[in-house]
PDB file of N, CA and C in Angstrom:
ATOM      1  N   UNK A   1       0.845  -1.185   0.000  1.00  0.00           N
ATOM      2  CA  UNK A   1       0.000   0.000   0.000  1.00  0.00           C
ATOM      3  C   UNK A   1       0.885   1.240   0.000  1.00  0.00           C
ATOM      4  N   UNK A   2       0.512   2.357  -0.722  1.00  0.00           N
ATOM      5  CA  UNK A   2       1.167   3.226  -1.046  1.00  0.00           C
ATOM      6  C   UNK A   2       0.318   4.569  -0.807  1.00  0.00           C
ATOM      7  N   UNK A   3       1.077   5.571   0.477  1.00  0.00           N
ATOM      8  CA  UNK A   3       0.311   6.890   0.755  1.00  0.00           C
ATOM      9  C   UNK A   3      -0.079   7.222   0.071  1.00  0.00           C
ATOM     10  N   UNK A   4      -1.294   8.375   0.144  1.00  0.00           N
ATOM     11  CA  UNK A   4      -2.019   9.184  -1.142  1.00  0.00           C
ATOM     12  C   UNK A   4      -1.927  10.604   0.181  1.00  0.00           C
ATOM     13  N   UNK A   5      -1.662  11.782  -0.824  1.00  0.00           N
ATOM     14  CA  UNK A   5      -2.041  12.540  -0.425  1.00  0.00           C
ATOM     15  C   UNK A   5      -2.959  13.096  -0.876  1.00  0.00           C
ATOM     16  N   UNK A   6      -3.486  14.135  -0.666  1.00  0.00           N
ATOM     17  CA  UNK A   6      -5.208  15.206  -0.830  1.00  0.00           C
ATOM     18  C   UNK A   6      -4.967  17.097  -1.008  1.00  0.00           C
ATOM     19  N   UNK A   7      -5.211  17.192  -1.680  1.00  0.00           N
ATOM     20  CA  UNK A   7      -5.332  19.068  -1.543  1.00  0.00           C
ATOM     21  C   UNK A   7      -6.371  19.017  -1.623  1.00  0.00           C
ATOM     22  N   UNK A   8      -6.923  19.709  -0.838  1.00  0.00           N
ATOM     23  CA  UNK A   8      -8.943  19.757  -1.063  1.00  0.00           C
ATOM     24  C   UNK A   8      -8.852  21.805  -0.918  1.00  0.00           C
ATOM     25  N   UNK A   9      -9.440  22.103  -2.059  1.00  0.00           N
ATOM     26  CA  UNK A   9      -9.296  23.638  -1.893  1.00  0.00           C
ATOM     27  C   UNK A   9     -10.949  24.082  -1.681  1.00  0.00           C
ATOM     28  N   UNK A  10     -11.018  24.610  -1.052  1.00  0.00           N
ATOM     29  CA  UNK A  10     -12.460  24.245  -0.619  1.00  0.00           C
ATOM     30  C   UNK A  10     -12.986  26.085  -0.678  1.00  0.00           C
ATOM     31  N   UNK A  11     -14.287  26.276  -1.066  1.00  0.00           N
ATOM     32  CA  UNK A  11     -14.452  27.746  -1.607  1.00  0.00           C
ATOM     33  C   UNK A  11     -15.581  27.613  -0.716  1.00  0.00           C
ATOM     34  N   UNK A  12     -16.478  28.882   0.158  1.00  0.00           N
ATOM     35  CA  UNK A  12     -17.483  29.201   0.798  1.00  0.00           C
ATOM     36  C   UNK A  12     -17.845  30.232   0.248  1.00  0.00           C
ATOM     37  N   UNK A  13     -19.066  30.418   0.438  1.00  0.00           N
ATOM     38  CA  UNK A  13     -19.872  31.396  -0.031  1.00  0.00           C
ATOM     39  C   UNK A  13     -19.280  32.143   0.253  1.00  0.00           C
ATOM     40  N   UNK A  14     -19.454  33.752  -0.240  1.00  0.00           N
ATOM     41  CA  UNK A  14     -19.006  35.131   0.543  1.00  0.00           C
ATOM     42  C   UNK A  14     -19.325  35.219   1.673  1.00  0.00           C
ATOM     43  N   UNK A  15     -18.372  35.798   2.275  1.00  0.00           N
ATOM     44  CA  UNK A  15     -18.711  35.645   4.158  1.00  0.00           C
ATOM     45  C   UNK A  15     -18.479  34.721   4.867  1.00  0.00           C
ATOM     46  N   UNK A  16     -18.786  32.972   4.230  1.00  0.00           N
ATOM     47  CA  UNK A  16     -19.529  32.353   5.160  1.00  0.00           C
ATOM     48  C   UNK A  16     -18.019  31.706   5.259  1.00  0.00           C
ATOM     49  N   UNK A  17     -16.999  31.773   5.054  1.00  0.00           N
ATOM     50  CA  UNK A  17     -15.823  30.935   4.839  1.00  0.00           C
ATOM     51  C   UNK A  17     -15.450  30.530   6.761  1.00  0.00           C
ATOM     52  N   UNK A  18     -15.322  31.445   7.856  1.00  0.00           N
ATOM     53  CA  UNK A  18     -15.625  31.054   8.924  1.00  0.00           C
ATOM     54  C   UNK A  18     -16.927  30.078   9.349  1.00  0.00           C
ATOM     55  N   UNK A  19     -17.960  30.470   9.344  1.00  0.00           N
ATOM     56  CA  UNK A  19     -19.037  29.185   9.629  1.00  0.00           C
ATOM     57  C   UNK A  19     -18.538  27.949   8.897  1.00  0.00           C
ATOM     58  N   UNK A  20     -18.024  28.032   7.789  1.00  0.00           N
ATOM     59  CA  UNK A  20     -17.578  26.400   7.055  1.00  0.00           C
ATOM     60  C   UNK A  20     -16.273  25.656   7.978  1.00  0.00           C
ATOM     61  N   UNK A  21     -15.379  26.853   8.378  1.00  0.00           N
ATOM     62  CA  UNK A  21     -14.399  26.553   9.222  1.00  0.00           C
ATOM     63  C   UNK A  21     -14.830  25.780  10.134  1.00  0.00           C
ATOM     64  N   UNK A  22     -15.466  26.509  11.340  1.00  0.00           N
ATOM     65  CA  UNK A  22     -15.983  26.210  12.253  1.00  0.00           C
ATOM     66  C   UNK A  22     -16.821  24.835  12.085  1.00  0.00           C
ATOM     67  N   UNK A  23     -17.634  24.194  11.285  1.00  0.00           N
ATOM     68  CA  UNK A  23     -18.053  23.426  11.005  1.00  0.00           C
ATOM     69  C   UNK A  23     -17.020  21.926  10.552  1.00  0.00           C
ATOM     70  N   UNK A  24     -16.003  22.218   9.847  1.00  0.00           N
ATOM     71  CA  UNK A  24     -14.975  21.678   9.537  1.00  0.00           C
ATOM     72  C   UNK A  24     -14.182  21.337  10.637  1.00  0.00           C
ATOM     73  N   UNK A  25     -13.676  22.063  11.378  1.00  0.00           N
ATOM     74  CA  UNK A  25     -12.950  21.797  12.677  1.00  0.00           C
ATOM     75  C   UNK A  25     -13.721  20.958  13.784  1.00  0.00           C
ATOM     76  N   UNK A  26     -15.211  20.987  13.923  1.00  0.00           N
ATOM     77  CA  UNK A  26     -16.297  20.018  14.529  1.00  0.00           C
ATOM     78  C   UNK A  26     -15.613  18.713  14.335  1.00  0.00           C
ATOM     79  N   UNK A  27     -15.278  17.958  13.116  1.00  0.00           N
ATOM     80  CA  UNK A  27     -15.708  17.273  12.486  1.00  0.00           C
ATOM     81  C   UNK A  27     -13.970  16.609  12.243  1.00  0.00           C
ATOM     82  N   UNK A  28     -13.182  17.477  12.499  1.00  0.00           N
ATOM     83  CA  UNK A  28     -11.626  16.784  12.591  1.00  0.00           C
ATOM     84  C   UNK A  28     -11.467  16.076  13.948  1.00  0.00           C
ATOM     85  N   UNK A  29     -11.928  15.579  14.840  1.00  0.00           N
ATOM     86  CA  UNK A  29     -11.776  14.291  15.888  1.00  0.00           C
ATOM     87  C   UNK A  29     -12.087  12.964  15.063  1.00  0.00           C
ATOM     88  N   UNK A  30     -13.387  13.385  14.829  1.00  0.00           N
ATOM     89  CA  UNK A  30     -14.047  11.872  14.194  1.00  0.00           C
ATOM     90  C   UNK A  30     -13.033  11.405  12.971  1.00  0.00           C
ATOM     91  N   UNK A  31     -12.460  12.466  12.250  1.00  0.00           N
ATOM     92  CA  UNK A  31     -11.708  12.336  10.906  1.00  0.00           C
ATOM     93  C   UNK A  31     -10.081  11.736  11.570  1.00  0.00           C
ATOM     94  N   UNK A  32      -9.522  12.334  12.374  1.00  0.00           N
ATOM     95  CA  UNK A  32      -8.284  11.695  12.870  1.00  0.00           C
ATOM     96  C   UNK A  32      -8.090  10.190  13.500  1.00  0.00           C
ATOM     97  N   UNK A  33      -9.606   9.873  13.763  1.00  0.00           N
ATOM     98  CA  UNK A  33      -9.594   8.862  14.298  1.00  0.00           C
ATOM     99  C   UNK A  33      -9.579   7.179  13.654  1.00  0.00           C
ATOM    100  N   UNK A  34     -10.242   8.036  12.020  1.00  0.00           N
ATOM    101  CA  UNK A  34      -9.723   7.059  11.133  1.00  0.00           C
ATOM    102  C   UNK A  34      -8.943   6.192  11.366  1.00  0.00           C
ATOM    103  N   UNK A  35      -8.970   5.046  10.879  1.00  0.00           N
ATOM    104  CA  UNK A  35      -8.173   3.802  10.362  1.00  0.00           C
ATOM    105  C   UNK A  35      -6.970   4.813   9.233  1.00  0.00           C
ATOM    106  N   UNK A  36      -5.824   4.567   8.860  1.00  0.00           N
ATOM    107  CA  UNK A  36      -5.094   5.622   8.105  1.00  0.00           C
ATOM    108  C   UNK A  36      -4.226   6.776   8.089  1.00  0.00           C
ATOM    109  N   UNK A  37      -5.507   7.930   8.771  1.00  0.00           N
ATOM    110  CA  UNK A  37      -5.514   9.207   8.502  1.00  0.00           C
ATOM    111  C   UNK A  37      -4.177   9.132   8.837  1.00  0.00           C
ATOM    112  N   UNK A  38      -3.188   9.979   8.315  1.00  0.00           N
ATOM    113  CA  UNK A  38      -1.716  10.619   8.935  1.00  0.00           C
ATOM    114  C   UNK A  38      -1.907  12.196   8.887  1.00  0.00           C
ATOM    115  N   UNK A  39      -2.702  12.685   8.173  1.00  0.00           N
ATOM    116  CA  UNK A  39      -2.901  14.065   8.467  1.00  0.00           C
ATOM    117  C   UNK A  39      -4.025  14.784   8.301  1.00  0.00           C
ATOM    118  N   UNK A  40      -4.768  15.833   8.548  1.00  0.00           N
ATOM    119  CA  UNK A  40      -5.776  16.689   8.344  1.00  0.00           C
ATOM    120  C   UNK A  40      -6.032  17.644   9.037  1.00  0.00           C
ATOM    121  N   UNK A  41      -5.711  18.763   7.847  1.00  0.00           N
ATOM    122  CA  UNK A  41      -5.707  20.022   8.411  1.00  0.00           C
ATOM    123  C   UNK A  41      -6.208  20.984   7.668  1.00  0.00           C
ATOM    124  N   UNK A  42      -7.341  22.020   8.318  1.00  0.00           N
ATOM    125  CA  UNK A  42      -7.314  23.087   7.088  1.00  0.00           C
ATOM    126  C   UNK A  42      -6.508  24.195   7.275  1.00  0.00           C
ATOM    127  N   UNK A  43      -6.137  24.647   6.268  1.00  0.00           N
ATOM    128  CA  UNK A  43      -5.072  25.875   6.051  1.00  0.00           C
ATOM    129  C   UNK A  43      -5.901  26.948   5.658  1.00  0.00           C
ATOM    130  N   UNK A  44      -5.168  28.374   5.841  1.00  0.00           N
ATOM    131  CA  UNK A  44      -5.343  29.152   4.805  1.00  0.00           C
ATOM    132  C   UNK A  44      -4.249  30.289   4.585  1.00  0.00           C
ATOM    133  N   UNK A  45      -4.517  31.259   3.833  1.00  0.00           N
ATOM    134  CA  UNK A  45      -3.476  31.655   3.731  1.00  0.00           C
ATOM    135  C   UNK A  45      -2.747  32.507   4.636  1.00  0.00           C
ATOM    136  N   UNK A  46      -1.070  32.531   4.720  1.00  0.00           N
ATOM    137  CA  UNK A  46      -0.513  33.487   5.159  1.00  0.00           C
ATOM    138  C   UNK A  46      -0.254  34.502   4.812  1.00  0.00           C
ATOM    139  N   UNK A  47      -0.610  35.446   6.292  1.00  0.00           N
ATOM    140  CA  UNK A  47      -0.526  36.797   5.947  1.00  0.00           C
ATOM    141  C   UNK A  47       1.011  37.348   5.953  1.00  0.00           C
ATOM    142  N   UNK A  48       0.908  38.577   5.111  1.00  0.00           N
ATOM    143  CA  UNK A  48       2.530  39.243   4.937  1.00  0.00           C
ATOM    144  C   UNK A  48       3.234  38.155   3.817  1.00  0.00           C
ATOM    145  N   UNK A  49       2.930  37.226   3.150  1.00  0.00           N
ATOM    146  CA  UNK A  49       3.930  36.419   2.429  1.00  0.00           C
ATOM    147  C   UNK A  49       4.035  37.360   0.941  1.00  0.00           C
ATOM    148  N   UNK A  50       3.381  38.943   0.765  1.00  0.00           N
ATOM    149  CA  UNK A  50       3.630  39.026  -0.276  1.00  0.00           C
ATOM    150  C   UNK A  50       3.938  38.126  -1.128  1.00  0.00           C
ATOM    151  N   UNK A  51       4.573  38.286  -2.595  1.00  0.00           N
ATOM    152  CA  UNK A  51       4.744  38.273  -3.882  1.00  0.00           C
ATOM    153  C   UNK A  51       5.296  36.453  -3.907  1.00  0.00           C
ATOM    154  N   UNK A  52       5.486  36.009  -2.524  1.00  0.00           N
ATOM    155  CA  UNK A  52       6.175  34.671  -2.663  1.00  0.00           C
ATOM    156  C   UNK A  52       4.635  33.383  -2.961  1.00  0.00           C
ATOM    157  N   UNK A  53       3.449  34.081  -2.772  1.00  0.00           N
ATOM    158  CA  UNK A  53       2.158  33.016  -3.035  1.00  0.00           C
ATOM    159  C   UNK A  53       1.456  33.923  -3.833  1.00  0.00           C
ATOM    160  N   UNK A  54       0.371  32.685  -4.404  1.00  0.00           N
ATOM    161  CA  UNK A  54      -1.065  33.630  -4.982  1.00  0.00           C
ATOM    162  C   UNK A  54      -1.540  32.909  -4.265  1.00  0.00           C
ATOM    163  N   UNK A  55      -2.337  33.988  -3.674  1.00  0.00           N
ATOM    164  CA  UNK A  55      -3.497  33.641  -2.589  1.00  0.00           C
ATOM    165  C   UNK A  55      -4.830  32.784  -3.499  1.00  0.00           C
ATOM    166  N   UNK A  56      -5.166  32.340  -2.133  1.00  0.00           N
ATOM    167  CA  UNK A  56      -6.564  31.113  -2.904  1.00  0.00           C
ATOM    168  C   UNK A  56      -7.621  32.229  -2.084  1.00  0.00           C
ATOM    169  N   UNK A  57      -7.422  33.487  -1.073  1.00  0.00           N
ATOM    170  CA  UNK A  57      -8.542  34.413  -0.886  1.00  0.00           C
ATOM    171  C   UNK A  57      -9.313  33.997   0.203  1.00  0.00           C
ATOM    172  N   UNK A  58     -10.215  34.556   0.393  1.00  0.00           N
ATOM    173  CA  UNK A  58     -10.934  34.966   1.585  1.00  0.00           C
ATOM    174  C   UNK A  58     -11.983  34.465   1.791  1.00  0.00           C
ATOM    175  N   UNK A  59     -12.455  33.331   1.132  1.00  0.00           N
ATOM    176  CA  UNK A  59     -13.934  32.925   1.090  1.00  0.00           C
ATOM    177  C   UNK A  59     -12.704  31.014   0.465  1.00  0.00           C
ATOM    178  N   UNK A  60     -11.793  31.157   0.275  1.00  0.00           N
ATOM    179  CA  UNK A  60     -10.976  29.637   0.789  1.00  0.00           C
ATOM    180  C   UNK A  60     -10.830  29.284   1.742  1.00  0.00           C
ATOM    181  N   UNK A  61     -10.301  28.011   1.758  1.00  0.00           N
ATOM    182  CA  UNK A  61      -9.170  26.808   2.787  1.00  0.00           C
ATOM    183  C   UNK A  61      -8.819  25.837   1.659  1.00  0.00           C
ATOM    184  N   UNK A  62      -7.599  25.599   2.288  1.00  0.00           N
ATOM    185  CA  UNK A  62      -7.167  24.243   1.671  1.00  0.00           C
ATOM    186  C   UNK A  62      -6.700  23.143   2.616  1.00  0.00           C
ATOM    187  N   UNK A  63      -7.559  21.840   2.323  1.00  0.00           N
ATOM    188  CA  UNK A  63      -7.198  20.959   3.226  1.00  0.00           C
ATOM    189  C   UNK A  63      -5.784  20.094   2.948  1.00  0.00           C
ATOM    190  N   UNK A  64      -5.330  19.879   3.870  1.00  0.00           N
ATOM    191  CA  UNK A  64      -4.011  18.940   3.435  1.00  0.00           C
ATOM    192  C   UNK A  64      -4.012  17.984   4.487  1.00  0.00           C
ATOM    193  N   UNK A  65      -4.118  16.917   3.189  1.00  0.00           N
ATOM    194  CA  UNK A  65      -4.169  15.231   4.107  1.00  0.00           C
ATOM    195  C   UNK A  65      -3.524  14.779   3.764  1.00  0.00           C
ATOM    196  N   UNK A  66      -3.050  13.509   4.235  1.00  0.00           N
ATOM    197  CA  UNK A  66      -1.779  12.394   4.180  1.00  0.00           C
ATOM    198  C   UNK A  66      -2.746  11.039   4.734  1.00  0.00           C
ATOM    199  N   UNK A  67      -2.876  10.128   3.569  1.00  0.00           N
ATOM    200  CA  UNK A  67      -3.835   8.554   3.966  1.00  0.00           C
ATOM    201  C   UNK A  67      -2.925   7.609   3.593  1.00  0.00           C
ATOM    202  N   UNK A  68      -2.766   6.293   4.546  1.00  0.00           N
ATOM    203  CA  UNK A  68      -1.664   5.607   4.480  1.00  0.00           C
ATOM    204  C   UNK A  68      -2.072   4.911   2.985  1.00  0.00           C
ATOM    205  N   UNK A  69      -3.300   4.838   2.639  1.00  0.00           N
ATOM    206  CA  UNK A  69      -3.211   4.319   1.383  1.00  0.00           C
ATOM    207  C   UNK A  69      -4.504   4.671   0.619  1.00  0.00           C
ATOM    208  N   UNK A  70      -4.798   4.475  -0.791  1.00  0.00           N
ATOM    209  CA  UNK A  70      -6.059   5.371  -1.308  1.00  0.00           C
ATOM    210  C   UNK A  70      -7.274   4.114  -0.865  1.00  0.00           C
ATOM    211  N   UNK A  71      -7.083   3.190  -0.490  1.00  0.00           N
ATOM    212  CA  UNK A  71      -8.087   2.445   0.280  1.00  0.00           C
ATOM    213  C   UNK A  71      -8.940   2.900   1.357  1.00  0.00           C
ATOM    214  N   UNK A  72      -7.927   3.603   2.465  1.00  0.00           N
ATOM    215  CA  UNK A  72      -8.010   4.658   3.394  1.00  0.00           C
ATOM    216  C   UNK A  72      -8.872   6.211   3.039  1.00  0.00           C
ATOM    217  N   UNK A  73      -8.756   6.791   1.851  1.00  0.00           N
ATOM    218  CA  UNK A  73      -8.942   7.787   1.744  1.00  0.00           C
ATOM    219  C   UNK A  73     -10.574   7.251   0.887  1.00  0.00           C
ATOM    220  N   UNK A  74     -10.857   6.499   0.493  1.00  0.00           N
ATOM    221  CA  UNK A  74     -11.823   6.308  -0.252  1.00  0.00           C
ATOM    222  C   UNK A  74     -12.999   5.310   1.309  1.00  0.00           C
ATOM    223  N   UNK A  75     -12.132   5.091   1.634  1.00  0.00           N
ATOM    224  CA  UNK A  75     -13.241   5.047   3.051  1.00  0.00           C
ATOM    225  C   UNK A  75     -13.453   5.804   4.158  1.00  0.00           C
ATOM    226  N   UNK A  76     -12.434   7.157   4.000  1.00  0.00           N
ATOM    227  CA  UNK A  76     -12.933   8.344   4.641  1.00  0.00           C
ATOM    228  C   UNK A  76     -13.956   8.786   4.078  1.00  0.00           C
ATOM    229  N   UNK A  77     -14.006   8.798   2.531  1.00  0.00           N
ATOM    230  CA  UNK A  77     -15.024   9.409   1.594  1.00  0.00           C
ATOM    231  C   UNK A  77     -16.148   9.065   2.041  1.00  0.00           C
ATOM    232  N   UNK A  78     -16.551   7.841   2.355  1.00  0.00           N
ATOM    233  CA  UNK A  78     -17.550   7.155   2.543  1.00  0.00           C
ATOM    234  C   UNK A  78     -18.444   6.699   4.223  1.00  0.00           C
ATOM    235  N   UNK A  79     -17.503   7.636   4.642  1.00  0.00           N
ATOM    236  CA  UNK A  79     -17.728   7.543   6.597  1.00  0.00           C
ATOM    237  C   UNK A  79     -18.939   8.106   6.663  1.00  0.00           C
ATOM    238  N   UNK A  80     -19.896   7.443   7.680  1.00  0.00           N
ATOM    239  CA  UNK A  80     -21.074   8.052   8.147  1.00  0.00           C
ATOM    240  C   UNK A  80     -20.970  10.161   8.642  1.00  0.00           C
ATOM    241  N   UNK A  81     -19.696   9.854   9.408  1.00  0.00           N
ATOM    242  CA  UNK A  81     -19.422  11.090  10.051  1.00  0.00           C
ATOM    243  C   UNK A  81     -19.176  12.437   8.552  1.00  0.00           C
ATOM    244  N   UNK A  82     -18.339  12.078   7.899  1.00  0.00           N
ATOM    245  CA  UNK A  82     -18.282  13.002   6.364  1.00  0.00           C
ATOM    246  C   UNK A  82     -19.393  12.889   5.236  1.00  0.00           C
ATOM    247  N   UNK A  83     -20.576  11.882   5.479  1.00  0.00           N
ATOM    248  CA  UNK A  83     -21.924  12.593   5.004  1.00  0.00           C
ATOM    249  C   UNK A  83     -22.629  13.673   5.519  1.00  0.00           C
ATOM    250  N   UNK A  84     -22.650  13.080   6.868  1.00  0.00           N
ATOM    251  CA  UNK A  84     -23.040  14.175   7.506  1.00  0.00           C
ATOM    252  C   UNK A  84     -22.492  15.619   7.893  1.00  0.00           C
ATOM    253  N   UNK A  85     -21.724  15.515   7.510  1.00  0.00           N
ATOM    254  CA  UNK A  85     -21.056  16.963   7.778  1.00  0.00           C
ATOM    255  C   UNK A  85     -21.003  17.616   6.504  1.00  0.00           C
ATOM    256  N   UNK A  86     -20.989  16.590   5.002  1.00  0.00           N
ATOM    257  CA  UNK A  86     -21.604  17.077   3.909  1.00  0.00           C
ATOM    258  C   UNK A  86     -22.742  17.810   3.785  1.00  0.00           C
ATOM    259  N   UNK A  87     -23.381  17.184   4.725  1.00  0.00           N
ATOM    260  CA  UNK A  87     -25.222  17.582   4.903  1.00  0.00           C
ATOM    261  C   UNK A  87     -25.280  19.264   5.451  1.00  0.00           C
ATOM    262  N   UNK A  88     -24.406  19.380   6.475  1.00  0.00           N
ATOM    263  CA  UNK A  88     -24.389  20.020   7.137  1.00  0.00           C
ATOM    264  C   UNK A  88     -23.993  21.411   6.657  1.00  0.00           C
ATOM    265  N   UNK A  89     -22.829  21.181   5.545  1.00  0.00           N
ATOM    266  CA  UNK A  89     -22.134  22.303   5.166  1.00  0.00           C
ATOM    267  C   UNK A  89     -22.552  22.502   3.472  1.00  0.00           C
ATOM    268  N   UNK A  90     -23.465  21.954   3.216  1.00  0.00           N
ATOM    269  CA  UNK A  90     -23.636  21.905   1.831  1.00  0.00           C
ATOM    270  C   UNK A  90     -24.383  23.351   1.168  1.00  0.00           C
ATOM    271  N   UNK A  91     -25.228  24.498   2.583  1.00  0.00           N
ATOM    272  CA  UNK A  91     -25.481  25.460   1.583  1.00  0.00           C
ATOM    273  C   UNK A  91     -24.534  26.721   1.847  1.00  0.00           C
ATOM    274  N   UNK A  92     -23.623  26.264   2.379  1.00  0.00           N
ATOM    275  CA  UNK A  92     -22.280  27.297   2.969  1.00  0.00           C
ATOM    276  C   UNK A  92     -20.900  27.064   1.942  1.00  0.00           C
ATOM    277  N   UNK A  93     -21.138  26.277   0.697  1.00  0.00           N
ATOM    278  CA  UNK A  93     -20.293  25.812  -0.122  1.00  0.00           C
ATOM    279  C   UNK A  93     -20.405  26.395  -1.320  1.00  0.00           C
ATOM    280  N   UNK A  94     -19.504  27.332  -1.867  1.00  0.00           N
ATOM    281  CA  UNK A  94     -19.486  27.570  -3.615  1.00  0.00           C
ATOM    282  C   UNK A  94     -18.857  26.247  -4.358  1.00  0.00           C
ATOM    283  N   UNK A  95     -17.856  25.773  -3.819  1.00  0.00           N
ATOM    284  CA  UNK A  95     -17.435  24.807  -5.070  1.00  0.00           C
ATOM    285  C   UNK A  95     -16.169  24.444  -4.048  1.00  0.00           C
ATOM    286  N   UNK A  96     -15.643  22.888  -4.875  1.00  0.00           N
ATOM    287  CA  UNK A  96     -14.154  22.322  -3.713  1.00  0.00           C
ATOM    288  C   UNK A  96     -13.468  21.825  -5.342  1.00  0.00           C
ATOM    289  N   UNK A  97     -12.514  21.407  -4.598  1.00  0.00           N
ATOM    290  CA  UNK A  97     -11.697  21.142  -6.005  1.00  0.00           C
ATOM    291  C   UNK A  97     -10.685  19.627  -5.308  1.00  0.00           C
ATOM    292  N   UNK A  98     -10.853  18.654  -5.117  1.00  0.00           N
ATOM    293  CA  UNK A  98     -10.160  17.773  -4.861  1.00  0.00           C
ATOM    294  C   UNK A  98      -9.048  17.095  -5.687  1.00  0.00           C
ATOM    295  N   UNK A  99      -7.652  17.202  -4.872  1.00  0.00           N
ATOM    296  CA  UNK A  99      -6.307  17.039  -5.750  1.00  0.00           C
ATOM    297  C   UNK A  99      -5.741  15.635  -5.073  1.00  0.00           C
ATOM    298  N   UNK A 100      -6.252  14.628  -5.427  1.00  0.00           N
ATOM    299  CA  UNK A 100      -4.856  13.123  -5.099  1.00  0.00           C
ATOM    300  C   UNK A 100      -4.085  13.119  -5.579  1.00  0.00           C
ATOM    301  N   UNK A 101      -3.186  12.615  -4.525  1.00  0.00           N
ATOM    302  CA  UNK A 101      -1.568  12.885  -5.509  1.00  0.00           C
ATOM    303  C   UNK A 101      -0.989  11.333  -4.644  1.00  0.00           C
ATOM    304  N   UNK A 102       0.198  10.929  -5.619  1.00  0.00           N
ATOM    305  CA  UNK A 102       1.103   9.703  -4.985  1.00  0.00           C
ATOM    306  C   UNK A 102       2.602  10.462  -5.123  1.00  0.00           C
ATOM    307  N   UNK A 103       3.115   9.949  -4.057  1.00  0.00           N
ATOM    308  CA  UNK A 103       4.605  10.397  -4.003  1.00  0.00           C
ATOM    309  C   UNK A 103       5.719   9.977  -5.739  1.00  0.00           C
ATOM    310  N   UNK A 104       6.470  10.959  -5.923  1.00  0.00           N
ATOM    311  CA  UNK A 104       7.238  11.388  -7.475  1.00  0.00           C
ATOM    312  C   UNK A 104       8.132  10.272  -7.040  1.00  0.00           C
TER     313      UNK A 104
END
């Protein structure tokens, strides 16, 4: 079995990018507790990094995970606990963009 990692860039309505936070962070116990998980976290951007990033903005996050294998990550997909929190956050969502990646 071979890690997979995740970029999940995740967009909220205008405004609502805190309530999605907040909702998201609920919901990282049940997610760490996974079978797998090695990481999950949402980010966003740093402030002062000038000209060294392009910002993903103010109504982003980007999640960054580490699953010991895409077996793992495709049965996070499928956890009772991440429907429901689908449910939960679904009219606080413009659009996500999910990135798997395997180590170069």
């Amino acid at each position: 079995m071979e890690p997979v990692h995740v970029i999940a860039v995740i967009t909220a309505k205008p405004g609502k990018r805190a309530e999605l936070l907040e909702a998201f962070q609920a919901n990282v116990p049940a997610v760490h507790a996974e079978d797998g998980c090695i990481e999950y976290v949402a980010t966003v951007d740093t402030e002062g990094a000038g000209d060294l990033q392009t910002p993903f903005g103010p109504d982003s996050f980007v999640v960054v995970e580490q699953w010991a294998s895409l077996e793992h990550l495709q049965a996070h997909a499928a956890a009772p606990h991440m429907k429901a929190y689908g449910e939960r956050v679904k009219d606080l969502l413009a659009g996500r963009t999910i990135h798997i990646l395997s180590p170069a």
